[in-house]
C-alpha atoms as a PDB file:
ATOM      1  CA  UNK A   1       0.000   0.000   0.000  1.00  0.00           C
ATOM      2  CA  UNK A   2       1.331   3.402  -0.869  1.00  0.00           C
ATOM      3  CA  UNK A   3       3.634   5.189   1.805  1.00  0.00           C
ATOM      4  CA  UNK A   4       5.897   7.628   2.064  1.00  0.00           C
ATOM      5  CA  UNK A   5       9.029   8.368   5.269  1.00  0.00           C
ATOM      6  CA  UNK A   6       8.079  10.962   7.503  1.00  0.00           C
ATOM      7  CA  UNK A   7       8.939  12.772  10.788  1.00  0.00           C
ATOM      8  CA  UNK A   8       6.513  13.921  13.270  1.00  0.00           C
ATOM      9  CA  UNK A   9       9.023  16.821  14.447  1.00  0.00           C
ATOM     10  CA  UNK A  10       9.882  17.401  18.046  1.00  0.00           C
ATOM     11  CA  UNK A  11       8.012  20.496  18.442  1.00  0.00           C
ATOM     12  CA  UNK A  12       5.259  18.121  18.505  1.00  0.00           C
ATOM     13  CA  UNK A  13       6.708  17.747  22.179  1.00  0.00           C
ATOM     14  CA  UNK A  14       6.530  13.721  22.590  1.00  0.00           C
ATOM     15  CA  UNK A  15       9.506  11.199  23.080  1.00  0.00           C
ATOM     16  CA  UNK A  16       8.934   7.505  21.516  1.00  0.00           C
ATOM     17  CA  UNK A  17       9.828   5.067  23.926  1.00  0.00           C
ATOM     18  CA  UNK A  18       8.969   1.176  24.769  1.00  0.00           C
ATOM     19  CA  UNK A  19       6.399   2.250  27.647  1.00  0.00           C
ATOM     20  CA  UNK A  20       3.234   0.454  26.662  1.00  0.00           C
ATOM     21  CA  UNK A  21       1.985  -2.520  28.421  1.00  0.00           C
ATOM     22  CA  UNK A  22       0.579  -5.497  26.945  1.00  0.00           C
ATOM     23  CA  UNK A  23      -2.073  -7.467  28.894  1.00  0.00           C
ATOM     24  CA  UNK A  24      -0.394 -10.716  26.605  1.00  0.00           C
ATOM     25  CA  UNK A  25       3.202 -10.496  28.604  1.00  0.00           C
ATOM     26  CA  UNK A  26       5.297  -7.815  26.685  1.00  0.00           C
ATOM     27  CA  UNK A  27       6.359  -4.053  26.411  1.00  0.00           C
ATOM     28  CA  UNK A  28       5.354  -2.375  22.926  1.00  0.00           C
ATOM     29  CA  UNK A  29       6.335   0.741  21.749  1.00  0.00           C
ATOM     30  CA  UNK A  30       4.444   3.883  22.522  1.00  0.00           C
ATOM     31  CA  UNK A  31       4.748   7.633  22.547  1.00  0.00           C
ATOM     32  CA  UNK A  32       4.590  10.255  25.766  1.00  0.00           C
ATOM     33  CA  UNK A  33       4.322  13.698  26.602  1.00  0.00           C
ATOM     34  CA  UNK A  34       7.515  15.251  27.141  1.00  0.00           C
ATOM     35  CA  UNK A  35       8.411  18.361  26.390  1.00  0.00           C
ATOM     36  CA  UNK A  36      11.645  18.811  27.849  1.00  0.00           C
ATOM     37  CA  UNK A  37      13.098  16.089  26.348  1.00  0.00           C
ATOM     38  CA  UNK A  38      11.064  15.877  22.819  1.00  0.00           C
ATOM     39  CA  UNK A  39      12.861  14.362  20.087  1.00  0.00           C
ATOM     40  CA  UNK A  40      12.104  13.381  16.463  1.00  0.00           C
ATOM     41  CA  UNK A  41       9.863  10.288  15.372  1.00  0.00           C
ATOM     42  CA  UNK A  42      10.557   8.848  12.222  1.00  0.00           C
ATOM     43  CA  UNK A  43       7.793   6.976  10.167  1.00  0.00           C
ATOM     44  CA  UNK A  44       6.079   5.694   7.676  1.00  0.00           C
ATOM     45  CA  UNK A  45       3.095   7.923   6.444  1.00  0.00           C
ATOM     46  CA  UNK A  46       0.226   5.740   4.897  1.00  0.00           C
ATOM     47  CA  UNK A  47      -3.026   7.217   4.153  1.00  0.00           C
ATOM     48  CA  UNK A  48      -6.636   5.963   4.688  1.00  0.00           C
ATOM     49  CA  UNK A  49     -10.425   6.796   4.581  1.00  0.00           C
ATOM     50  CA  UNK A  50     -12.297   8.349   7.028  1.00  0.00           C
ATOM     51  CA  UNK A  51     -14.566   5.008   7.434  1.00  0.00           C
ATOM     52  CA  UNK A  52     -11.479   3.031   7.821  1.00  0.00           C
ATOM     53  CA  UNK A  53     -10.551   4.782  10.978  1.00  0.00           C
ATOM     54  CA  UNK A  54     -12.905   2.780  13.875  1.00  0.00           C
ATOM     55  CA  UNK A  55     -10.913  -0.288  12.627  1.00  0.00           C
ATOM     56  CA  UNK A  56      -7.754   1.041  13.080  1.00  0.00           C
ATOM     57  CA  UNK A  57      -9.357   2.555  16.622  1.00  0.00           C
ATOM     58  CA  UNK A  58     -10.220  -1.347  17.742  1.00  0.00           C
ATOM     59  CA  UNK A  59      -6.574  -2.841  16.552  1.00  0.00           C
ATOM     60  CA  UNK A  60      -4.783   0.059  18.529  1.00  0.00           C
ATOM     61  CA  UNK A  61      -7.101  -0.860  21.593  1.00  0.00           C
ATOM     62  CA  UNK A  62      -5.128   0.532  24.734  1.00  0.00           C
ATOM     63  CA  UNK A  63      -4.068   3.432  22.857  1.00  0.00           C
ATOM     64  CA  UNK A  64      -5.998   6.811  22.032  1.00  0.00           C
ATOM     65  CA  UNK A  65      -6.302   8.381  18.945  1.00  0.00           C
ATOM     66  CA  UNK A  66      -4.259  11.886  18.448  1.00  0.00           C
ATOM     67  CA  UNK A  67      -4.200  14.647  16.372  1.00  0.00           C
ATOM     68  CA  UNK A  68      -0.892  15.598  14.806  1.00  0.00           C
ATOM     69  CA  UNK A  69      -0.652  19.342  13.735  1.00  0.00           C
ATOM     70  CA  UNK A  70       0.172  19.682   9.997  1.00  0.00           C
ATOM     71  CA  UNK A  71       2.962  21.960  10.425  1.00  0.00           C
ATOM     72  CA  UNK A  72       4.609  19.331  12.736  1.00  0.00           C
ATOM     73  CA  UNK A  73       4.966  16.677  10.097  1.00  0.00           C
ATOM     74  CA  UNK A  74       7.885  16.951   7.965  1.00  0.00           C
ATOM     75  CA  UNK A  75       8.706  14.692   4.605  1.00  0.00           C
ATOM     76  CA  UNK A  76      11.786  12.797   3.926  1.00  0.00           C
ATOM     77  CA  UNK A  77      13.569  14.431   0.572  1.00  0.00           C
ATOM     78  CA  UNK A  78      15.560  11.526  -0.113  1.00  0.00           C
ATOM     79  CA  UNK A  79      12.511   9.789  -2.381  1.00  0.00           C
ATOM     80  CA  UNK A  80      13.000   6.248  -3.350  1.00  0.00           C
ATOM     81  CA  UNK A  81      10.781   3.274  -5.513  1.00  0.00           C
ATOM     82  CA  UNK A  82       9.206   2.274  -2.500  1.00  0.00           C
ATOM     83  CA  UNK A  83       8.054   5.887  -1.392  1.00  0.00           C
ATOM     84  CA  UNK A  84       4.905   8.035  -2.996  1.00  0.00           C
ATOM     85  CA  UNK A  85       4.815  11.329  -3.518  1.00  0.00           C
ATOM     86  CA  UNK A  86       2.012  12.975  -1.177  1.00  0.00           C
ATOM     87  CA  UNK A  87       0.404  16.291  -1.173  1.00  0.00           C
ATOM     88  CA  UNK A  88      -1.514  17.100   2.420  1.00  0.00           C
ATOM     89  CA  UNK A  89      -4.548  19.678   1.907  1.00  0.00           C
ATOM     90  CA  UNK A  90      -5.492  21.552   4.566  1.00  0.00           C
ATOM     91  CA  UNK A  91      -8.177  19.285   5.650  1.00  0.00           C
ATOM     92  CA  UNK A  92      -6.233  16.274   6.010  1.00  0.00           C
ATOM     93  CA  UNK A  93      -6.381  14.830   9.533  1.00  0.00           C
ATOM     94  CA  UNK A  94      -2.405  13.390  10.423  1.00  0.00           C
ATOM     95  CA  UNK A  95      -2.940  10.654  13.877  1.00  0.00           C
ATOM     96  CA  UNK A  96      -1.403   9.075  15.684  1.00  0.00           C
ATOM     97  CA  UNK A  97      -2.171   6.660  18.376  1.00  0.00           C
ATOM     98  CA  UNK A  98      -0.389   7.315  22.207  1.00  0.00           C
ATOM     99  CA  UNK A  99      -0.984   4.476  24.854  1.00  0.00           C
ATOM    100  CA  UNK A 100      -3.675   4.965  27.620  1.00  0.00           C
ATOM    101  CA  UNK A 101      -2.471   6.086  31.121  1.00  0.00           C
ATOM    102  CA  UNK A 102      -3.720   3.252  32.395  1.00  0.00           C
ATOM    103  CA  UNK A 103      -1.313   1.203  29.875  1.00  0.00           C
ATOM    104  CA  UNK A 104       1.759   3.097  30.074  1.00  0.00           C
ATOM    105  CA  UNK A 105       4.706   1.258  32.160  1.00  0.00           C
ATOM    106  CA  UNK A 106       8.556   0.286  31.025  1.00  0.00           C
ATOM    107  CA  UNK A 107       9.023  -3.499  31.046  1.00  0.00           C
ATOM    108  CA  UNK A 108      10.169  -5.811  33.458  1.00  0.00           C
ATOM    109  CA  UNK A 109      10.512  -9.907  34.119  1.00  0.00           C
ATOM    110  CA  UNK A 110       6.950 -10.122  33.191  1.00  0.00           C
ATOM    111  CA  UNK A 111       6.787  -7.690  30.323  1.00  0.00           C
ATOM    112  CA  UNK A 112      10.266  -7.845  28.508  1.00  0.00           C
ATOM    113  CA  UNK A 113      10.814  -6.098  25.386  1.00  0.00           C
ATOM    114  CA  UNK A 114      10.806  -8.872  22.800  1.00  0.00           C
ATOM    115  CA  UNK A 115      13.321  -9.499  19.885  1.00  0.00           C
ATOM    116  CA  UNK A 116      10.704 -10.268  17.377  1.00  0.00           C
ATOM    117  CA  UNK A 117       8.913  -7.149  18.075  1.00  0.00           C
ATOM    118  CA  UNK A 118      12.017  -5.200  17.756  1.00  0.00           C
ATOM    119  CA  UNK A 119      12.650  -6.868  14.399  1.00  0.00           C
ATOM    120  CA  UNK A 120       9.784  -6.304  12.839  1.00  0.00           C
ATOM    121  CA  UNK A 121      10.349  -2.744  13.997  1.00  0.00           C
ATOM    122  CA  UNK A 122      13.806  -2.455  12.396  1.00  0.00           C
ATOM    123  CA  UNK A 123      13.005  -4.795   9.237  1.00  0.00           C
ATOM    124  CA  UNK A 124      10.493  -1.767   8.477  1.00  0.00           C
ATOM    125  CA  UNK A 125      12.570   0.593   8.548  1.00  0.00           C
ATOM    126  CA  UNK A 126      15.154  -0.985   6.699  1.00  0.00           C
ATOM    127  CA  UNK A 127      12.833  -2.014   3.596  1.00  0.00           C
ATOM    128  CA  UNK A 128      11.408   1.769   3.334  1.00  0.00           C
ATOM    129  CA  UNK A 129      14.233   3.309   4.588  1.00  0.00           C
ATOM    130  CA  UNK A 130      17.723   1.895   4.612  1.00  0.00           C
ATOM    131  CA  UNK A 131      20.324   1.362   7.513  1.00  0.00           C
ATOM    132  CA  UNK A 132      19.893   5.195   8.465  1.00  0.00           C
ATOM    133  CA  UNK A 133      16.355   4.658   9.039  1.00  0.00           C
ATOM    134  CA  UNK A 134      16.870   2.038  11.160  1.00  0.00           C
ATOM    135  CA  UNK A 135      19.338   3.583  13.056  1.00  0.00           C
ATOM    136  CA  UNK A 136      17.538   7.129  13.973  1.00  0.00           C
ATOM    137  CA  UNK A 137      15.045   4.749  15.213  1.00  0.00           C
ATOM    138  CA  UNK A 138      17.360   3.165  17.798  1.00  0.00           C
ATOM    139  CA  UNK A 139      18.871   6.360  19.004  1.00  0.00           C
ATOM    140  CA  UNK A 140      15.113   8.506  18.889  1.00  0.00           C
ATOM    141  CA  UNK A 141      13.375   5.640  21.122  1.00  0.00           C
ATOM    142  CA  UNK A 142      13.951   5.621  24.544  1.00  0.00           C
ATOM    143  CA  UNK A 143      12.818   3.162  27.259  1.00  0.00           C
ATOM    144  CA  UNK A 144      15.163   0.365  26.128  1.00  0.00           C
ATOM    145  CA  UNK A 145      15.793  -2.776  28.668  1.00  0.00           C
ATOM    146  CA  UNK A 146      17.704  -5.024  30.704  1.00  0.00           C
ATOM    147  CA  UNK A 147      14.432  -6.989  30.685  1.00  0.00           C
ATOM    148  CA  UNK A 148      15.304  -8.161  26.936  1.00  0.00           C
ATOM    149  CA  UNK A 149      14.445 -11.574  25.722  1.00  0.00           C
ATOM    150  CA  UNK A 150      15.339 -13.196  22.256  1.00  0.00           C
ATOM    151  CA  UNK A 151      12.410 -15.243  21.784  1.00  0.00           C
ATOM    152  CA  UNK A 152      13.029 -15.726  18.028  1.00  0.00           C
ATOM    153  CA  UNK A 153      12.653 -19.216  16.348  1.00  0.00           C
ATOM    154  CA  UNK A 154      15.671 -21.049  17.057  1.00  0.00           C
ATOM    155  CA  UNK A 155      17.674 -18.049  18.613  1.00  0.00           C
ATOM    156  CA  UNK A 156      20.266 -18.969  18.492  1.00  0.00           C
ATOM    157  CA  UNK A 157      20.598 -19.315  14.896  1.00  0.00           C
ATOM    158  CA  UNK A 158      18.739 -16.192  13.544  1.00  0.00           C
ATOM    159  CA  UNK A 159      19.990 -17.052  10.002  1.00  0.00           C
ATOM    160  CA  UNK A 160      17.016 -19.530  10.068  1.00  0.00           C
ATOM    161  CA  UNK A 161      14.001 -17.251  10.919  1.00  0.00           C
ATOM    162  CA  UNK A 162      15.055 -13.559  11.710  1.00  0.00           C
ATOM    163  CA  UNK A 163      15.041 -11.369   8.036  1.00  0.00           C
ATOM    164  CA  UNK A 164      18.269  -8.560   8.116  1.00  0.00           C
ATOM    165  CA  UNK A 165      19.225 -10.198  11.446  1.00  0.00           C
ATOM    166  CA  UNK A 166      23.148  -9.418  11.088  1.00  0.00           C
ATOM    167  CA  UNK A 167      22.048  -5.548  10.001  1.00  0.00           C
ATOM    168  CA  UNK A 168      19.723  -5.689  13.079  1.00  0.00           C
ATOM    169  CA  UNK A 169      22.250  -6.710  15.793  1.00  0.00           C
ATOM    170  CA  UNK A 170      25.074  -4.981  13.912  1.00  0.00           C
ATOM    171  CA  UNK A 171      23.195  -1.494  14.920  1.00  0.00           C
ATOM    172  CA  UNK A 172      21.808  -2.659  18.225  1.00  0.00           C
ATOM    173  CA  UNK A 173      25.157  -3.675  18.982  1.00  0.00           C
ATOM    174  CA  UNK A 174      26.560  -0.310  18.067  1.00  0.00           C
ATOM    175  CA  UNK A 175      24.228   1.247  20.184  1.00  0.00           C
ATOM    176  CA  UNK A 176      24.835  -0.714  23.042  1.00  0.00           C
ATOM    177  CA  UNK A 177      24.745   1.736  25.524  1.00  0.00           C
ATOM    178  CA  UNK A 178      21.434   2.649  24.806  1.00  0.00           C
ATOM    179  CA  UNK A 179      19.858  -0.585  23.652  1.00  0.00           C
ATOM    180  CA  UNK A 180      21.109  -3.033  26.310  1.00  0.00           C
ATOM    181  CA  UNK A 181      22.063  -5.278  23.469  1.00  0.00           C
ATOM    182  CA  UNK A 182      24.316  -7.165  25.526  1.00  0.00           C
ATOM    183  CA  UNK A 183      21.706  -8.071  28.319  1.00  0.00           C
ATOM    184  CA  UNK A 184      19.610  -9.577  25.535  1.00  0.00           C
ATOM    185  CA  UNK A 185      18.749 -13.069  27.042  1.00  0.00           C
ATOM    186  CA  UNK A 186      17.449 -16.115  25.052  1.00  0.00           C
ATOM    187  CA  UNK A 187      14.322 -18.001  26.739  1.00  0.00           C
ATOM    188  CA  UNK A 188      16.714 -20.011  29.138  1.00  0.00           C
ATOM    189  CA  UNK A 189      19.019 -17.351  30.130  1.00  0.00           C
ATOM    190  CA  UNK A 190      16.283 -14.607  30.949  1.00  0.00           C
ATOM    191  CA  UNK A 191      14.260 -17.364  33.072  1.00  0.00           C
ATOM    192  CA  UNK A 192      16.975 -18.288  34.857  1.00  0.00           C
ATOM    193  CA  UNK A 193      18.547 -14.705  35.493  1.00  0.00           C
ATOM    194  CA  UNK A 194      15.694 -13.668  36.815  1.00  0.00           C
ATOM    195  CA  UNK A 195      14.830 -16.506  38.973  1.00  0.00           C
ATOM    196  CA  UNK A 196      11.040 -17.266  38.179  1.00  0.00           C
ATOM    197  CA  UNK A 197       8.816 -18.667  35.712  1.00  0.00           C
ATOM    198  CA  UNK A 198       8.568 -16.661  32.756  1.00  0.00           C
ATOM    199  CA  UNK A 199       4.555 -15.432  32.244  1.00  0.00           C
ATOM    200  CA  UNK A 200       2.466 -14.286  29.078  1.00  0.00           C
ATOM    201  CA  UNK A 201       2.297 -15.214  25.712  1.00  0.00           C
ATOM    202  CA  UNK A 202       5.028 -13.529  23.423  1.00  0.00           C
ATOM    203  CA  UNK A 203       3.660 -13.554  19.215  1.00  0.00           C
ATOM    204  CA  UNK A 204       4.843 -10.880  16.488  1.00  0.00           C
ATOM    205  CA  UNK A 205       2.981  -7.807  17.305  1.00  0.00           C
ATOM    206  CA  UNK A 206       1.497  -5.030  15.184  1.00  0.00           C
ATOM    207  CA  UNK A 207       4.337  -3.480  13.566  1.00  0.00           C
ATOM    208  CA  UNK A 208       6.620   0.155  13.320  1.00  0.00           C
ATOM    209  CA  UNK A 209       4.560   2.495  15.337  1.00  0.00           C
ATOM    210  CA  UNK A 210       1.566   4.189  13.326  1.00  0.00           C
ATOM    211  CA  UNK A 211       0.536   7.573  11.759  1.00  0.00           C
ATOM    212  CA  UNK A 212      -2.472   8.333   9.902  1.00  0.00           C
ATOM    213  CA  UNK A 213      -3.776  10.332   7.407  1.00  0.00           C
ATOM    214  CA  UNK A 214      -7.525  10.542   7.199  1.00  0.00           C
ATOM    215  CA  UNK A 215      -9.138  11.715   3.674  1.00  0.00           C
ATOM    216  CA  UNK A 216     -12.299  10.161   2.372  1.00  0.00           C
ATOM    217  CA  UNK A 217     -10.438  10.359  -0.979  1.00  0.00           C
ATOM    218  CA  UNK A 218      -7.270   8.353  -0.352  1.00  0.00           C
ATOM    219  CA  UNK A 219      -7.602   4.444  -0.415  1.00  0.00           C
ATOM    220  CA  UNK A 220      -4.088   3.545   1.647  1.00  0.00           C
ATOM    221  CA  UNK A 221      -2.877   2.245   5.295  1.00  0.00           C
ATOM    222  CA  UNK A 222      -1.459   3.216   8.554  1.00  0.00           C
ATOM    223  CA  UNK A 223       1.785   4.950   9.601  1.00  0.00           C
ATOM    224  CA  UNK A 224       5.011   2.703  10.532  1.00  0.00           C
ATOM    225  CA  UNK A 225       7.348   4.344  12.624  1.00  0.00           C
ATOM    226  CA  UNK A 226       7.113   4.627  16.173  1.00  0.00           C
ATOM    227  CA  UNK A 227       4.252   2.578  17.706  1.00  0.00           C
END
């Protein structure tokens, strides 16, 4: 479905960061309110009718729906095949989707971040985007873990199941510091390091986070880039 990179700029005055809770055992990635330390979230902009919309509402479901000012939205000038050219009128509605209070906590033993979210995530980024994509993801996200489990297919040999894995861990590994790459854990490890039976059911989740443009005109999709 037609897409184009985008950056919801930091004026918008929100951080991206792995803060929301799932009730099925894992942190996803959210966005919160933060002026002070605002930063820029990069994206993929997909556009979609207004009737569409209550769908996306019931997916995103411990999330609400937000309104992103026009002039905070800013296009990527480095075009490529996968990319389309888009035009926002005035009356175009830009959203995107910030987790409930309610849902809104950093992981821990019972709610790690998860490797094949954080693919999926990355593998995004690198098919629209490049390396460079992926990368301003890693360094604009904060919330990253200790509480990090691998819980790929056959982890320990990612060539089997995990698409761009050496790209992936290549850049989490250079952003170590940040990422807690090296405290990543396969199933084994993180049960044992953190002494108790490990709870929830971990499953590929949703995607790079979501923007959306609403026009009753424009048949497309969501937004991949921070949620």
């Amino acid at each position: 479905m037609p897409g184009t990179i985008a950056t919801i700029k930091r004026s918008f005055g929100y951080k991206r960061k792995w803060n929301f809770r799932s009730s099925t055992g894992f942190t996803a990635l959210g966005v919160v309110k933060d002026a002070d330390n605002a930063d820029d979230i990069n994206g993929i902009l997909f556009q979609i009718p207004h009737e569409e919309m209550s769908n996306f509402d019931r997916r995103e479901v411990g999330y609400e729906r937000v309104k992103v000012p026009l002039d905070c939205l800013e296009f990527d000038n480095t075009m490529n095949d996968t990319c389309t050219q888009f035009t926002l009128q005035p009356d175009d509605n830009i959203w995107i989707y910030i987790p409930l209070q309610s849902h809104t906590l950093y992981a821990d033993e019972n709610h790690p971040l998860l490797q094949s979210y954080v693919d999926t995530v990355l593998q995004g980024c690198i098919e629209w985007g490049g390396e460079s994509m992926a990368e301003q993801f890693i360094f604009t996200t904060g919330g990253w873990s200790t509480y990090y489990l691998n819980d790929t297919p056959s982890s320990r040999r990612p060539w089997l199941f995990r698409k761009e894995y050496a790209t992936i861990d290549k850049l989490l590994s250079k952003h170590s510091q940040l990422t807690n790459f090296r405290d990543r854990r396969h199933p084994e490890e993180f049960s044992a390091a953190f002494n108790q039976r490990m709870k929830g059911t971990w499953s590929l989740v949703k995607g790079i986070p979501t923007l959306l443009v609403e026009n009753v005109s424009w048949m497309t999709y969501n937004l991949v880039s921070l949620l």
